[in-house]
Protein backbone atom coordinates (compact mmCIF):
# COMPACT_ATOMS: atom_id res chain seq x y z
CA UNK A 1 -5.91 -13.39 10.94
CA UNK A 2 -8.70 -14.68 8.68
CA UNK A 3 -10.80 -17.59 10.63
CA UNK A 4 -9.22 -20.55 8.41
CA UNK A 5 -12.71 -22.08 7.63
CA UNK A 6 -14.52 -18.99 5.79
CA UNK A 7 -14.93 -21.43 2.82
CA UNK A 8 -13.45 -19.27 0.39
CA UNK A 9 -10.12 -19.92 -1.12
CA UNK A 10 -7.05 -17.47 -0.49
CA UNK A 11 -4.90 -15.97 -2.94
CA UNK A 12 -2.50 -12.92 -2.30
CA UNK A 13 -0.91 -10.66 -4.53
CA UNK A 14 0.48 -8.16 -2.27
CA UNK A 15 3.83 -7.30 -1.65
CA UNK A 16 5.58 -4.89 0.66
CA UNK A 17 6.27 -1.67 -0.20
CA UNK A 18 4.51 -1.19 -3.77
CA UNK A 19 3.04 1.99 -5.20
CA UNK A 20 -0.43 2.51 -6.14
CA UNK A 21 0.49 1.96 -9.57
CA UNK A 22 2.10 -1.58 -8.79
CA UNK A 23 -1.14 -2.35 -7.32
CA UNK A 24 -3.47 -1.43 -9.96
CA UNK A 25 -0.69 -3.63 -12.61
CA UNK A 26 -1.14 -6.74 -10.33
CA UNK A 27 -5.00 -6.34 -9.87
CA UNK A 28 -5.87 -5.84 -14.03
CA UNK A 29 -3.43 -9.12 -14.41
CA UNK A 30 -5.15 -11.27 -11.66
CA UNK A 31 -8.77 -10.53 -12.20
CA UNK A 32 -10.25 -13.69 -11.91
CA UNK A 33 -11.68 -13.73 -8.66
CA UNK A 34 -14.90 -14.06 -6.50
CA UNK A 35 -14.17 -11.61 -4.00
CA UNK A 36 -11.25 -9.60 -4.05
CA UNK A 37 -9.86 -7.18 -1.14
CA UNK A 38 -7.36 -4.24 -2.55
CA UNK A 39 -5.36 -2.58 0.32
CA UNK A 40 -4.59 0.93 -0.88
CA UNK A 41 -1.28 2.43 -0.37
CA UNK A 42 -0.32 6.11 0.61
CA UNK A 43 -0.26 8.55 -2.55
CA UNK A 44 3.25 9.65 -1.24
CA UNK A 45 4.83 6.30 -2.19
CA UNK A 46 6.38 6.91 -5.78
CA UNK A 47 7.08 4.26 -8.86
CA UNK A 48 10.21 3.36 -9.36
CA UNK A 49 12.03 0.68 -11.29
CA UNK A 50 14.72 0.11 -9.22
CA UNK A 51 14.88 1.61 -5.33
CA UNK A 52 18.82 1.60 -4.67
CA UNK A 53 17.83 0.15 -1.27
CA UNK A 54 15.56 -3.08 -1.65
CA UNK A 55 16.23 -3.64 -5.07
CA UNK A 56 18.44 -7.00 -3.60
CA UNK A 57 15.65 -7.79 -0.90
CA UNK A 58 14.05 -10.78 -0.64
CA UNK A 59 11.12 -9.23 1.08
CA UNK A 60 10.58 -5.95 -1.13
CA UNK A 61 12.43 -6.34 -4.66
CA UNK A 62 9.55 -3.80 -6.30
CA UNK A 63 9.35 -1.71 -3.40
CA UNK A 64 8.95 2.17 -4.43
CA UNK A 65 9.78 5.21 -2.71
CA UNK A 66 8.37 6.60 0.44
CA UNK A 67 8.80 10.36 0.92
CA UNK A 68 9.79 9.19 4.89
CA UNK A 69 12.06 6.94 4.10
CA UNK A 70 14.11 8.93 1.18
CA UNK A 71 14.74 11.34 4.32
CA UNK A 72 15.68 8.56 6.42
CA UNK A 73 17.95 6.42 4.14
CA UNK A 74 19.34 10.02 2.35
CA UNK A 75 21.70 9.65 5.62
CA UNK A 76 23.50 7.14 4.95
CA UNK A 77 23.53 6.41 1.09
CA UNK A 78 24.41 8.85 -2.06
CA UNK A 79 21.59 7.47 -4.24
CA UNK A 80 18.82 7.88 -1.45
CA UNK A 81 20.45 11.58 -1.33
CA UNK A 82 20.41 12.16 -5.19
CA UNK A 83 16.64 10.37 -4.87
CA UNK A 84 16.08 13.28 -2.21
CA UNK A 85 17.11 16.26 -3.82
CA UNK A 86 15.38 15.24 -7.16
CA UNK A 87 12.42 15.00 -5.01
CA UNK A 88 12.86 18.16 -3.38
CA UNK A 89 13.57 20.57 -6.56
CA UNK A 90 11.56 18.51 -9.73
CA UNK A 91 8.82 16.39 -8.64
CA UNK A 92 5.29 17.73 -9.25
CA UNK A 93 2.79 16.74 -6.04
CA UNK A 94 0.22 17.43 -7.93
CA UNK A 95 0.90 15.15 -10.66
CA UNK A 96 1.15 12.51 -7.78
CA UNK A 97 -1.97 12.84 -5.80
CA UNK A 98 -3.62 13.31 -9.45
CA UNK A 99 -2.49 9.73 -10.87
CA UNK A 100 -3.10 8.46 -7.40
CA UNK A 101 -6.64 9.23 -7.65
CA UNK A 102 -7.02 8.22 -11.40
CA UNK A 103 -6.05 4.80 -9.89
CA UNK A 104 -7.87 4.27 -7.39
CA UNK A 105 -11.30 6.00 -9.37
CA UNK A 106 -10.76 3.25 -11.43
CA UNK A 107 -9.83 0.17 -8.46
CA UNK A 108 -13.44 1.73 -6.72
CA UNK A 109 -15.17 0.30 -10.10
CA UNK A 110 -13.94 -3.44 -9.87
CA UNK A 111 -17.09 -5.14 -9.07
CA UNK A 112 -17.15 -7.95 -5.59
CA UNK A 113 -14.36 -5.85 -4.26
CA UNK A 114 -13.56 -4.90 -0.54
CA UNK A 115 -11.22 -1.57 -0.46
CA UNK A 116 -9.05 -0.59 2.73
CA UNK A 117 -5.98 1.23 3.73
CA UNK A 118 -3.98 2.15 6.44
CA UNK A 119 -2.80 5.63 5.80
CA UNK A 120 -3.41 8.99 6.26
CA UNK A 121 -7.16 9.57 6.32
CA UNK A 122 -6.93 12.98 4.37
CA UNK A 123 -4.67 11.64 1.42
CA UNK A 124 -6.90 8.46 1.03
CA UNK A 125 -10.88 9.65 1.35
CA UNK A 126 -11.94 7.79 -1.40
CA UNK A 127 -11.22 4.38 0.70
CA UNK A 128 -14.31 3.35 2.62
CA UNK A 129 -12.68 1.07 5.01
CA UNK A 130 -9.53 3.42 6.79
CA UNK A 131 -7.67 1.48 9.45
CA UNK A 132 -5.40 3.58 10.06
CA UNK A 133 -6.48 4.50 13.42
CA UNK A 134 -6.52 0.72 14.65
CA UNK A 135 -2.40 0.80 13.02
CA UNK A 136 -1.62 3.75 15.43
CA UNK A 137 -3.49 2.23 18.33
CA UNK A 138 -1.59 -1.03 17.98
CA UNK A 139 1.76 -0.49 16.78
CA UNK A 140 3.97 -3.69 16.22
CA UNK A 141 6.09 -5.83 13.91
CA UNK A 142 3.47 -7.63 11.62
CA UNK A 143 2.63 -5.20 8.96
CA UNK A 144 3.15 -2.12 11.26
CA UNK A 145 0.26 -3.80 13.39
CA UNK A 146 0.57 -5.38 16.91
CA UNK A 147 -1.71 -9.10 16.49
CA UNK A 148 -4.31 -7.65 18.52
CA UNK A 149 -4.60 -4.46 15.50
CA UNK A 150 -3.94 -7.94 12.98
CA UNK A 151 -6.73 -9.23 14.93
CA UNK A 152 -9.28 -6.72 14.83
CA UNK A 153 -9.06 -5.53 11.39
CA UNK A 154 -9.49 -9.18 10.02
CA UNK A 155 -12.71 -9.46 12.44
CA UNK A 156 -14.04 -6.34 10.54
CA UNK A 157 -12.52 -7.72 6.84
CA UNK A 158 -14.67 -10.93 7.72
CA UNK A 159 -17.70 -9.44 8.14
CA UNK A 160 -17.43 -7.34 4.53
CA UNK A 161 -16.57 -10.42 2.93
C-alpha cells in the first residue's frame, strides 16, 4: 500500500480484467493529472464487448478475454467453448501483439507517467518497471499478490513517484 501521507491526491481508473485497449480508452479520457501510473496488461488478453462470463459481475463487467482462462472456463460453458475454437482456427497473433505494441508506443509518450506490469517479461519489454517476478514470489489473493508482494512493489512505486 501507498504510505497515506505522500501529499498527492489518489485517483484510480483501473479495473480488473481490461485489455490494453480498455486501458489506453480510460487513460486519453482521464488525462488531467500530475502524475499518473499505467499498469500494463498482458498482450494475450483480447477486447471484447461482452465476455459471456463477467459480463453480470460486479467486480469485472468490461473484463476481456484471457487466452488461460478461455481454456479454463471452455469446460464448463458453450460460449467460452465457441470463444475457444474461434480463437484456435481465426484469430491472427500477430495482429494482437502488433496493436498491443501500437498501444503501449503510444502510453510510453504520456509525459509525468510511471509504467509497470506484472506479466510475462518477454511479451511486455517495452515496460520499464516488470514486477512480475515479485507476483510469482508472493502469490496471494490481493491482485494475484500476497501483502508482503502488495507491500514491496508500492515501496518501489513510491520512490518513482
Amino acid at each position: 500500500m501507498l504510505p497515506k501521507n505522500i501529499g498527492i491526491e489518489i485517483k484510480n481508473f483501473s479495473q480488473n480484467g481490461i485489455g490494453q485497449y480498455k486501458i489506453f480508452k480510460k487513460i486519453m479520457q482521464n488525462l488531467n493529472f500530475d502524475k499518473g501510473i499505467i499498469c500494463h496488461t498482458s498482450p494475450w488478453r483480447i477486447h471484447t464487448h461482452n465476455h459471456p462470463i463477467h459480463k453480470n459481475s460486479i467486480n469485472r463487467p468490461e473484463n476481456d478475454f484471457m487466452l488461460n482462462d478461455i481454456e479454463h472456463h471452455r469446460k464448463t460453458n458453450k460460449e467460452m467453448n465457441l470463444v475457444y475454437e474461434y480463437i484456435k482456427k481465426y484469430y491472427d497473433f500477430d495482429y494482437q501483439l502488433d496493436i498491443y505494441g501500437l498501444l503501449v508506443k503510444e502510453l510510453l509518450l504520456l509525459k509525468n507517467t510511471i509504467h509497470i506490469t506484472f506479466h510475462e517479461p518477454n511479451d511486455t519489454k517495452k515496460i520499464e518497471n516488470n514486477y512480475n517476478h515479485i507476483w510469482k514470489e508472493n502469490p496471494g489473493d490481493i491482485n494475484h499478490m500476497s501483502n508482503e508482494g502488495n507491500r514491496i512493489v508500492a515501496e518501489n512505486i513510491s520512490k518513482l513517484l
